[in-house]
Protein backbone atom coordinates (compact mmCIF):
# COMPACT_ATOMS: atom_id res chain seq x y z
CA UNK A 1 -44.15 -75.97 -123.23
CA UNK A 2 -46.78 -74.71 -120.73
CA UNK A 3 -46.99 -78.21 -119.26
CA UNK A 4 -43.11 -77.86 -118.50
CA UNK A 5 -43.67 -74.97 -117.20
CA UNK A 6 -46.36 -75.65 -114.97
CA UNK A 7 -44.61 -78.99 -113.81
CA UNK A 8 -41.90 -76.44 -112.83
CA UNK A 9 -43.67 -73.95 -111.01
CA UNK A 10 -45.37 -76.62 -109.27
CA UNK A 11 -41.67 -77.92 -108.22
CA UNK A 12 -40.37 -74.60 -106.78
CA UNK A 13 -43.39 -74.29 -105.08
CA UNK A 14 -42.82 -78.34 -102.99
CA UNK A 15 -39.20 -77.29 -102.61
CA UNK A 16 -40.56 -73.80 -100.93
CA UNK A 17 -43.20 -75.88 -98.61
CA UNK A 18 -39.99 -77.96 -97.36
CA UNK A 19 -37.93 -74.96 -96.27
CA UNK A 20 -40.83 -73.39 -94.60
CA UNK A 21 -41.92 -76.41 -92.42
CA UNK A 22 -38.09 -76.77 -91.73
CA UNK A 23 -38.00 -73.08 -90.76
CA UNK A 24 -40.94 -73.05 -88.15
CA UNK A 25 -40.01 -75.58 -85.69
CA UNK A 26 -36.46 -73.66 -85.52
CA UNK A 27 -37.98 -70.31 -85.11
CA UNK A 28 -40.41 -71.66 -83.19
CA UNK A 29 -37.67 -73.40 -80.13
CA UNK A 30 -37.49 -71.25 -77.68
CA UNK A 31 -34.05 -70.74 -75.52
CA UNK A 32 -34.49 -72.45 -72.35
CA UNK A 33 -34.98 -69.24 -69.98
CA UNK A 34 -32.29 -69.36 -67.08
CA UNK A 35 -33.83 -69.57 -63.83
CA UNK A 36 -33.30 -66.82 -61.45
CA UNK A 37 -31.48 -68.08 -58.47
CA UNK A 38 -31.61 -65.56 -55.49
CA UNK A 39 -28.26 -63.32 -55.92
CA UNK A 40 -26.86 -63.50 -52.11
CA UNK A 41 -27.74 -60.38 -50.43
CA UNK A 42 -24.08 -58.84 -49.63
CA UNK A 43 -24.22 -59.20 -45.77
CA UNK A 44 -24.36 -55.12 -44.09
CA UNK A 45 -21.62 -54.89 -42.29
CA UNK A 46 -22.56 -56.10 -38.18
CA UNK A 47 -21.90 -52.32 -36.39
CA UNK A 48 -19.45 -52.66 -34.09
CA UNK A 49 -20.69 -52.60 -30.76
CA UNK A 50 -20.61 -48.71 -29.40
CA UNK A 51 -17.97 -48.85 -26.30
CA UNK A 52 -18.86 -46.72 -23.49
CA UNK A 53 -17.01 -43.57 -23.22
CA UNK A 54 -15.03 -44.77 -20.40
CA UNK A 55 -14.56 -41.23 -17.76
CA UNK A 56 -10.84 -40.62 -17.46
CA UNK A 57 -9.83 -40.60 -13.65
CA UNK A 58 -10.13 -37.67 -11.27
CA UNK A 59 -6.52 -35.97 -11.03
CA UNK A 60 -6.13 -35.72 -7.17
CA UNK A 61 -5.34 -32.09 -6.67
CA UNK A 62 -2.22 -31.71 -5.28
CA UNK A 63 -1.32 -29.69 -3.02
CA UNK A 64 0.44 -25.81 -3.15
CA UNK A 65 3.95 -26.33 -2.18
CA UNK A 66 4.04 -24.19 1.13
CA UNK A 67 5.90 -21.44 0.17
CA UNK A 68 8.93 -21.31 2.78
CA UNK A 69 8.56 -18.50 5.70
CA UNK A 70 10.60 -15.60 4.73
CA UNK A 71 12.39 -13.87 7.42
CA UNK A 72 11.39 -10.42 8.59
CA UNK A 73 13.47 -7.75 9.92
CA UNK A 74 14.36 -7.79 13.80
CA UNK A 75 12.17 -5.08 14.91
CA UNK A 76 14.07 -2.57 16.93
CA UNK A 77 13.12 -3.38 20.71
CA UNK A 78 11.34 -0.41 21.52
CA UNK A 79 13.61 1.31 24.80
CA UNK A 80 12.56 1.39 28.24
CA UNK A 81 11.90 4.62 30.03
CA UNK A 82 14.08 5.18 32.34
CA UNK A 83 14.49 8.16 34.81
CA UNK A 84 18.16 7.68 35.58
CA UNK A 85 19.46 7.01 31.46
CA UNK A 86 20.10 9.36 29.44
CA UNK A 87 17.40 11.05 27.29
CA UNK A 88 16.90 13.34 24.28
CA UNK A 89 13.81 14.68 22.83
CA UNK A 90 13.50 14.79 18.93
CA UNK A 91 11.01 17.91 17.86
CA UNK A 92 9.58 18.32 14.57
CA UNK A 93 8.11 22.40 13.87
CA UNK A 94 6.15 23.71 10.94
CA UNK A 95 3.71 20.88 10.05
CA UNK A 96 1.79 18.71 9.44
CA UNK A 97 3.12 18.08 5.81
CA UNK A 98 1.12 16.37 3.30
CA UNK A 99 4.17 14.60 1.80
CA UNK A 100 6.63 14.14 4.22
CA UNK A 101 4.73 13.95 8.23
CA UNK A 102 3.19 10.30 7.41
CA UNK A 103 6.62 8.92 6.85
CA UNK A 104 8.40 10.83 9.49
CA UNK A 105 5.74 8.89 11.84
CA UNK A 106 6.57 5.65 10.29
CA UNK A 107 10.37 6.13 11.03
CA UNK A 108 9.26 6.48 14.76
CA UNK A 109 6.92 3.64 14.47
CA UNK A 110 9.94 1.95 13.21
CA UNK A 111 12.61 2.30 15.98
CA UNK A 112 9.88 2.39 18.40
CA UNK A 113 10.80 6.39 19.81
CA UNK A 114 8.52 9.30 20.53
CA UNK A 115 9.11 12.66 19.57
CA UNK A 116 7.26 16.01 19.73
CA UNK A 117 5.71 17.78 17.22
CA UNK A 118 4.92 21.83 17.40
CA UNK A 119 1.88 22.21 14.37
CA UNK A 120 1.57 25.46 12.87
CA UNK A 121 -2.33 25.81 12.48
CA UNK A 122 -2.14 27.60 8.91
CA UNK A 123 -0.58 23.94 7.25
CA UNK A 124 -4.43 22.39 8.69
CA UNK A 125 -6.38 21.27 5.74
CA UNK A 126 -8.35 18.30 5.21
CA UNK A 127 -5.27 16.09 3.91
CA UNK A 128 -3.01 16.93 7.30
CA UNK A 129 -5.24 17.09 10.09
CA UNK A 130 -6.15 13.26 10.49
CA UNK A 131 -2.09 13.01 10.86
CA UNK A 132 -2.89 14.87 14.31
CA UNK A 133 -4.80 11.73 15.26
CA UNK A 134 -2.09 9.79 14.15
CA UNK A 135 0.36 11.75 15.98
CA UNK A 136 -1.80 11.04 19.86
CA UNK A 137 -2.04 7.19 18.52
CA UNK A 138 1.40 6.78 18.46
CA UNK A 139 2.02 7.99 21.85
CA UNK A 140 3.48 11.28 20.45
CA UNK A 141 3.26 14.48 21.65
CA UNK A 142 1.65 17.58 19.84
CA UNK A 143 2.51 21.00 20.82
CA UNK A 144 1.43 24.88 20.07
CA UNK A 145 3.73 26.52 17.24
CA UNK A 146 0.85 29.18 16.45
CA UNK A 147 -2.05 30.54 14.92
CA UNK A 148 0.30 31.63 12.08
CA UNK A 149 4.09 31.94 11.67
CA UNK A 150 4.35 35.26 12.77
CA UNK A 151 7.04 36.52 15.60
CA UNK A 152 4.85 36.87 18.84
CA UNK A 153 7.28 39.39 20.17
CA UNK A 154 5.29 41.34 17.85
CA UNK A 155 1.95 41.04 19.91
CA UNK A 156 0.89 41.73 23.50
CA UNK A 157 0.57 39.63 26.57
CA UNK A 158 -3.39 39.59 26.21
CA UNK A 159 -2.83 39.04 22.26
CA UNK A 160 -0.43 36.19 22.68
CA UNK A 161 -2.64 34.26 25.45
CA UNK A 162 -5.94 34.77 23.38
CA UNK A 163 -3.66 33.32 19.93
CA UNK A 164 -2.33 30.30 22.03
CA UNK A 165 -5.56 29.49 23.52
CA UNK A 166 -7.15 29.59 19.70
CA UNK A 167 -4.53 27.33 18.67
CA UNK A 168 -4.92 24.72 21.29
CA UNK A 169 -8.68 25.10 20.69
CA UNK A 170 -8.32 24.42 16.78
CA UNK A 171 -6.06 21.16 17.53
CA UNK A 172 -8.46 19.39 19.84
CA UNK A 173 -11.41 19.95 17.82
CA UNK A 174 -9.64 17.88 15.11
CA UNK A 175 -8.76 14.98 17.95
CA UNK A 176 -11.12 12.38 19.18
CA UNK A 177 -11.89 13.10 22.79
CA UNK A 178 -10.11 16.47 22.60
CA UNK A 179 -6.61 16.83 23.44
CA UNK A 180 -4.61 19.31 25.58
CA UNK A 181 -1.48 20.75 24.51
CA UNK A 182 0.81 21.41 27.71
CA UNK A 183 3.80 22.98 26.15
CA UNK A 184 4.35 25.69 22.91
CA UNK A 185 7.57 26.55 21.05
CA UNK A 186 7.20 30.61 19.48
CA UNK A 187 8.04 30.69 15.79
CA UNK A 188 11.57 30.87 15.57
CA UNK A 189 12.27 30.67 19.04
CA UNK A 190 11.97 34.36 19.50
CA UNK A 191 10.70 35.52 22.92
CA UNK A 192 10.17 38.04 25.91
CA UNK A 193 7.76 38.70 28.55
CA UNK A 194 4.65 39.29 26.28
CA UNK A 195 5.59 35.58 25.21
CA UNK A 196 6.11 33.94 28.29
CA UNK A 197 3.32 35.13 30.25
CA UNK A 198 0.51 34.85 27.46
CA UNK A 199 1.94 31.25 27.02
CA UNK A 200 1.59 31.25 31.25
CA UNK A 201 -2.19 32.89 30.69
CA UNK A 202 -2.65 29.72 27.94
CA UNK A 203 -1.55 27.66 30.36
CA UNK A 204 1.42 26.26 28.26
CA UNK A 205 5.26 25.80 29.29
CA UNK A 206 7.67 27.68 26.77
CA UNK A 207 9.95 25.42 24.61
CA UNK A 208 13.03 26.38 22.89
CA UNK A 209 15.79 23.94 21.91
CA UNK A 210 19.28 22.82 23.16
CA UNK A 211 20.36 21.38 19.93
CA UNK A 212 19.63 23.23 16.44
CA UNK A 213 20.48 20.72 13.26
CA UNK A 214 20.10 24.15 10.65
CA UNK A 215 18.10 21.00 8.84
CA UNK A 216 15.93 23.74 7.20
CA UNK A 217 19.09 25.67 5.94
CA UNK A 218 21.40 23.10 5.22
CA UNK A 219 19.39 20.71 4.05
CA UNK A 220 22.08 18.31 4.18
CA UNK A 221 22.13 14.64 5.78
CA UNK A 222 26.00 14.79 6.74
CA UNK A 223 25.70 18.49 8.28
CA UNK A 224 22.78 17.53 10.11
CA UNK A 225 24.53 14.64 11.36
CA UNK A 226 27.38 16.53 12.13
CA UNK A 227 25.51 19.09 14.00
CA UNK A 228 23.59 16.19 16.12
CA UNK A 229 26.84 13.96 17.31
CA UNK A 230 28.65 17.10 18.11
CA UNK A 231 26.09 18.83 20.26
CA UNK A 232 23.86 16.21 21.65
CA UNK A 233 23.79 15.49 25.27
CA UNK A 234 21.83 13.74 27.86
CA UNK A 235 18.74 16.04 28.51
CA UNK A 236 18.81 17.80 24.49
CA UNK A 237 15.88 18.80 22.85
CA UNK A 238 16.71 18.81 19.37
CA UNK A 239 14.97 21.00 16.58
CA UNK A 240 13.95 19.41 13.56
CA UNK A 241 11.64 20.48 10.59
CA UNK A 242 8.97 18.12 9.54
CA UNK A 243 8.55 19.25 5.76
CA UNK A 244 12.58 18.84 4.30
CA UNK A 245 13.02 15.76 2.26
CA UNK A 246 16.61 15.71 3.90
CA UNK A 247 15.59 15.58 7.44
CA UNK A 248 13.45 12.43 6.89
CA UNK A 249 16.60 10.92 5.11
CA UNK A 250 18.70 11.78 7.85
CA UNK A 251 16.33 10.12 10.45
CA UNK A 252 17.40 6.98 9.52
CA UNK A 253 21.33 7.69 10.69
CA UNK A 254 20.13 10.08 13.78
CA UNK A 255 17.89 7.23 15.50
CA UNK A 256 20.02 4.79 15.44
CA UNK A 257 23.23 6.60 16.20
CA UNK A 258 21.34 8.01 19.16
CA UNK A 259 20.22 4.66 20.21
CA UNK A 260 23.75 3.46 19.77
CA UNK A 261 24.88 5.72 22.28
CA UNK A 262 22.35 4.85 24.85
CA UNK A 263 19.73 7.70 24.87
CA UNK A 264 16.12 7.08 25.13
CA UNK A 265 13.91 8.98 22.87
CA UNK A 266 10.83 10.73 24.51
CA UNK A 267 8.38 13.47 24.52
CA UNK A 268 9.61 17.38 25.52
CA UNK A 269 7.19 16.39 28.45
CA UNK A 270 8.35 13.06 29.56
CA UNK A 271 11.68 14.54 29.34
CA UNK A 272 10.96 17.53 31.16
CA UNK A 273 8.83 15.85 33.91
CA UNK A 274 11.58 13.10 34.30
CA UNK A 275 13.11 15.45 37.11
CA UNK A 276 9.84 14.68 39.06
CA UNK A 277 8.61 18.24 38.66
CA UNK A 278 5.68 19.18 36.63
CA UNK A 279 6.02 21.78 33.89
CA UNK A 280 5.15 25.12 34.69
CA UNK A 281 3.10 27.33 31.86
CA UNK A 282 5.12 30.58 31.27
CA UNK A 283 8.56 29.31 32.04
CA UNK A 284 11.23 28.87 29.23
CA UNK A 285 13.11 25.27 28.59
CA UNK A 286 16.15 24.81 26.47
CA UNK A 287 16.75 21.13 27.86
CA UNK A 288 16.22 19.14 30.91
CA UNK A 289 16.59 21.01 33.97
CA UNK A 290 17.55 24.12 32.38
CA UNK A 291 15.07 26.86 32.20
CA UNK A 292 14.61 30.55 32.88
């Protein structure tokens, strides 16, 4: 029995020899190991070749359409003085205004006439008096009106010459060069010896008016209109006020209209002297060739 069993042990153990030798050479084959072939690099992308900015042409500048002349007013020829026409002689009292002289001198500018002006010296003030320099540079005239507004009837002969030559005084001083008034119009006209010979001692000739367009009372373009074609006549001096809105407005009808009818517009002293005789200080003129 124990021989058996030996003989069998001894069998199990061959048969277990066999699978182990058969075992080893399978464990012991290795898998071929794949070589590594170089994996193709995936190409970078060639940049594209940068393109110079390429400059966009120049415009050409083109030129402003030339804007087409516009045509101006025909200036008013300005009139030529003559002796033998007719001729009136617009006068403006009571200024210089601050509001309404400036354009009163432009209307003149613009139909190329002259007129008169009689300054009262109270309206002076640093806004009005360069309008005296004005006045002389547009060939305009500038008379005496007064010292104040007061009546000179109401003062004496000595009183009246020693106001006048104040006045004249207090207008050149404001005037390059100076300036000599030759004639003076009393407020409202009024007048009598003591006026005519202190404005004779002044050396001044005495203006008063042929022609009275009420322009301060009325106030009215049509009656001042009216008053001007109805009374106007070769030789006039015509009263006007330089501070009413409605005598500026009415300036543009009166001009004309008295160009129209043939009338040159002057000075009271081109008008005056027109006869060939020089003004006398002292004596009294309503128009041309009428005096007392």
């Amino acid at each position: 029995m124990k021989k058996l069993f030996v003989i069998m042990i001894s069998v199990l153990l061959l048969l277990g020899s066999f699978a182990c030798a058969e075992a080893k050479p399978a464990a012991s084959q290795a898998q071929p190991t794949a070589e590594i072939t170089d994996v193709p690099k995936t190409p970078e992308p060639t940049p594209k070749p940068t393109e110079a900015p390429t400059e966009e042409p120049t415009p050409e500048p083109t030129e402003a359409p030339t804007p087409e002349p516009t045509e101006e007013p025909t200036p008013t020829p300005e009139p030529t003085k003559d002796p033998n026409r007719p001729m009136v002689a617009l006068t403006f009292d009571d200024g210089p205004n601050m509001n309404l002289t400036i354009p009163v001198l432009e209307k003149l500018e613009q139909y190329h006439v002259k007129a008169t002006f009689y300054v009262l010296c109270p309206a002076f003030n640093e806004t009005t008096v360069p309008m005296l320099q004005m006045m002389v540079d547009g060939g305009h005239e500038i008379g005496v009106h007064g010292l104040t507004h007061e009546l000179m009837t109401h003062f004496t002969r000595a009183e009246n010459a020693q106001r006048l030559t104040k006045a004249c005084e207090t207008i050149s001083d404001w005037i390059e060069g100076g300036y000599q008034p030759k004639t003076m119009r009393p407020p409202g006209g009024s007048n009598n010896g003591n006026v005519k010979n202190g404005a004779k001692d002044a050396g001044l000739a005495v203006i008063i008016w042929s022609v009275d367009t009420l322009d301060w009372y009325t106030q009215d373009v049509k009656k001042i209109m009216d008053v001007v074609k109805k009374e106007t006549k070769d030789g006039a001096i015509i009263l006007c006020h330089d501070h009413h809105k409605p005598t500026l407005d009415a300036l543009d009808e009166m001009i004309p209209w008295l160009l129209e009818q043939g009338y040159d517009l002057v000075t009271v002293s081109e008008l005056l002297e027109s006869t060939g005789k020089p003004l006398e200080p002292g004596k009294l003129y309503f128009q041309k060739e009428n005096g007392d």
